[in-house]
Protein backbone atom coordinates (compact mmCIF):
# COMPACT_ATOMS: atom_id res chain seq x y z
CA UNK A 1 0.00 0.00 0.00
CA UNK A 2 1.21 3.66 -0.95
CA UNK A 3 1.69 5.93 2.05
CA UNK A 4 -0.47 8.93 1.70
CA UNK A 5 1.62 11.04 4.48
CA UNK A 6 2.73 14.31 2.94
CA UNK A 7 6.23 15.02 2.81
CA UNK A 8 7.78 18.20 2.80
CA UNK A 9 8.14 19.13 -0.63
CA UNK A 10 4.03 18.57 -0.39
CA UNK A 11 3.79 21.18 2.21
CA UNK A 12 6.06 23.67 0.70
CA UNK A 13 4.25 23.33 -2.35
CA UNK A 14 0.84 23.70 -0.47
CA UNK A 15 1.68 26.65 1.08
CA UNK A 16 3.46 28.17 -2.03
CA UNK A 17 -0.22 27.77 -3.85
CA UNK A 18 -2.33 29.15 -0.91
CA UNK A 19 0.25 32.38 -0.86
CA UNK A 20 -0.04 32.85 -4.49
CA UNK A 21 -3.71 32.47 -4.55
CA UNK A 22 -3.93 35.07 -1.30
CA UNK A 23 -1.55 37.40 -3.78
CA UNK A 24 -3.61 36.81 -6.81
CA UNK A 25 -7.06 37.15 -5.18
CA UNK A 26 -6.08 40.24 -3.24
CA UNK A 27 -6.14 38.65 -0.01
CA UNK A 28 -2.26 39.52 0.55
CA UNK A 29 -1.82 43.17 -0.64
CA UNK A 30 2.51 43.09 -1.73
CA UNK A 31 2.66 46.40 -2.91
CA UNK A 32 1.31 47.62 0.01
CA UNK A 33 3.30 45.98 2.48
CA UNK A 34 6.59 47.21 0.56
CA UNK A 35 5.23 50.56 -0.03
CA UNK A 36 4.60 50.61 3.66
CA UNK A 37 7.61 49.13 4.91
CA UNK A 38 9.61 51.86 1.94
CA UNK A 39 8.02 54.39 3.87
CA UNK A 40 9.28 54.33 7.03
CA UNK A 41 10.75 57.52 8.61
CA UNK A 42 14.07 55.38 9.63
CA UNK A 43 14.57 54.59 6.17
CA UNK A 44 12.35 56.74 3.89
CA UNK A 45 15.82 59.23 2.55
CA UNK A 46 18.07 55.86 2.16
CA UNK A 47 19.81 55.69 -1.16
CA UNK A 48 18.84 59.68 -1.84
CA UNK A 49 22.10 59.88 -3.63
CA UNK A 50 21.88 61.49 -6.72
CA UNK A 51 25.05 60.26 -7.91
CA UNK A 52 25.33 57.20 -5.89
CA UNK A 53 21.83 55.91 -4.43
CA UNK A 54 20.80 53.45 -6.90
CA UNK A 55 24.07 51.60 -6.99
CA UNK A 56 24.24 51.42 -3.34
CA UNK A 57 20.91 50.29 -3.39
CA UNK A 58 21.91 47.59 -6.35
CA UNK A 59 24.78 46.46 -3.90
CA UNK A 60 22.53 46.04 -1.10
CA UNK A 61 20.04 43.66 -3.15
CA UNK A 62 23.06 41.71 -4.43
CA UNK A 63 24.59 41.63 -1.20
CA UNK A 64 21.08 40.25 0.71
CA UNK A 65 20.73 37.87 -2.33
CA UNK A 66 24.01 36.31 -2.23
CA UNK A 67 24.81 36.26 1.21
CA UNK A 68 21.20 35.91 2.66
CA UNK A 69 21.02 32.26 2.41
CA UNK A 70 24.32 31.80 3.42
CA UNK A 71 23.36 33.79 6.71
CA UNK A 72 20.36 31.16 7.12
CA UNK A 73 22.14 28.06 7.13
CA UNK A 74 24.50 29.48 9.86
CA UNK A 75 21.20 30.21 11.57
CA UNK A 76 19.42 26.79 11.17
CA UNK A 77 23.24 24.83 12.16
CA UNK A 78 23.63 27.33 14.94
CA UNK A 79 19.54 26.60 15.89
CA UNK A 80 20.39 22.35 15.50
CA UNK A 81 23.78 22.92 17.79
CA UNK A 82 21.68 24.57 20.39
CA UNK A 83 18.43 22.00 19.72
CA UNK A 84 21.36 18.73 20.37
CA UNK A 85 23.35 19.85 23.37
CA UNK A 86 20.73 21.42 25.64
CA UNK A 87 18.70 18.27 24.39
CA UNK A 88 21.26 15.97 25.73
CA UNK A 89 21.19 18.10 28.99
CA UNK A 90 17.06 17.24 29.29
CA UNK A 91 17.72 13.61 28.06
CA UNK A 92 18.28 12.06 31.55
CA UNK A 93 15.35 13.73 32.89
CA UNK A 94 13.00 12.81 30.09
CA UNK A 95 14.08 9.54 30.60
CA UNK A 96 13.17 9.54 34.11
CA UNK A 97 10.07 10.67 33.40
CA UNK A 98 9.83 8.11 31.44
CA UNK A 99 8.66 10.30 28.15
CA UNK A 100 9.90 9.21 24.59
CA UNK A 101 12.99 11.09 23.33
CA UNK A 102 12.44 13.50 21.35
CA UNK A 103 10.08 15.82 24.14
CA UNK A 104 13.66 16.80 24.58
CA UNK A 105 14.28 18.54 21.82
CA UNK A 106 10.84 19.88 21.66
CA UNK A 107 11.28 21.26 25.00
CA UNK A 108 14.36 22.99 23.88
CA UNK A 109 12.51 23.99 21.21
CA UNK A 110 9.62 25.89 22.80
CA UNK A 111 12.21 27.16 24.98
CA UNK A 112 14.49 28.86 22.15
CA UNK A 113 10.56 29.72 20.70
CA UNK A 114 10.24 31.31 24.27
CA UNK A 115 13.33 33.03 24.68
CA UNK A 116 13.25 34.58 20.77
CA UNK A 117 9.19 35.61 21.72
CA UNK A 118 10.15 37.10 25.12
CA UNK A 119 13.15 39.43 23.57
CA UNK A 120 11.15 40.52 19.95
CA UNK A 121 12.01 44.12 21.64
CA UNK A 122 16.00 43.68 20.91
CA UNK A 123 15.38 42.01 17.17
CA UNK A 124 12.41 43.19 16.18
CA UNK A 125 13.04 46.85 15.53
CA UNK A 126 16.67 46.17 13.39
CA UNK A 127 14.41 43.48 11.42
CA UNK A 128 11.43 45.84 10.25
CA UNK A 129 14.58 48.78 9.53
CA UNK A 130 16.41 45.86 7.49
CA UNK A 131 12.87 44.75 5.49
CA UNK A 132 12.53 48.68 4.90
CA UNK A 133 15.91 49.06 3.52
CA UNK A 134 15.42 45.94 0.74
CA UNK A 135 11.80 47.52 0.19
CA UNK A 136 13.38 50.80 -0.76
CA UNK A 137 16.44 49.35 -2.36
CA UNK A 138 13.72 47.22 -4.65
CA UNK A 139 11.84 50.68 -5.26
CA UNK A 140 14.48 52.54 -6.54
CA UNK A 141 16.34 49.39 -8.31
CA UNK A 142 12.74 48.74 -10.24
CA UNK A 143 12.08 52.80 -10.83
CA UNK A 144 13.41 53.52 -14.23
């Protein structure tokens, strides 16, 4: 018998369709949410350069581009380092509880969830300033 248990491919794929369908119904307004996040005092004179301001704002998309997923893996290794040793820490105890293995790396897990929630106020701000930046450095890179 065929197993009918979606993989992850599947769910990327899912999701992928129900964004694109939110995007092409109108449901999920893009422009919007660029124009909005282009327009933030912190960032709304970035790349005002009249000599220099779109090529800064070209090296800043090739820069994100290029060095953004590289940036993500150190996250996710750095994210499975954490998830392994502090889950080898709660191993004996989930033992003695006598709970399967992996509730220790889920309670890791909703602990790092915890700890990122509980601090948004130190990330938070320098991540809607950095989306605001690539918004305006699209604008001005797509303004001809």
């Amino acid at each position: 018998m065929r197993d009918t248990v979606l993989r992850v491919h599947h769910w990327l794929i899912l999701i992928g369709g129900l964004v694109y369908g939110a995007i092409y119904t109108g449901l999920l307004d893009i422009r919007g949410i660029v124009v909005a996040l282009a327009n933030q005092p912190e960032v709304a004179k970035a790349f005002g350069d009249p000599n220099f301001g779109r090529a800064d704002a070209f090296i800043l998309l090739f820069s994100t581009l290029f060095l953004g997923p590289l940036a993500l893996l150190l996250g996710v290794l750095v994210l499975i380092f954490v998830l392994a040793v502090f889950g080898g820490f709660l191993l004996p105890v989930v033992r003695w509880l006598h709970l399967p293995d992996w509730c220790a790396t889920a309670l890791v897990l909703a602990g790092v969830m915890a700890a990122v929630g509980l601090n948004s106020e130190l990330w938070m701000p320098r991540s809607l300033w950095f989306l605001g930046l690539l918004a305006r450095a699209c604008r001005i890179v797509a303004a001809v």
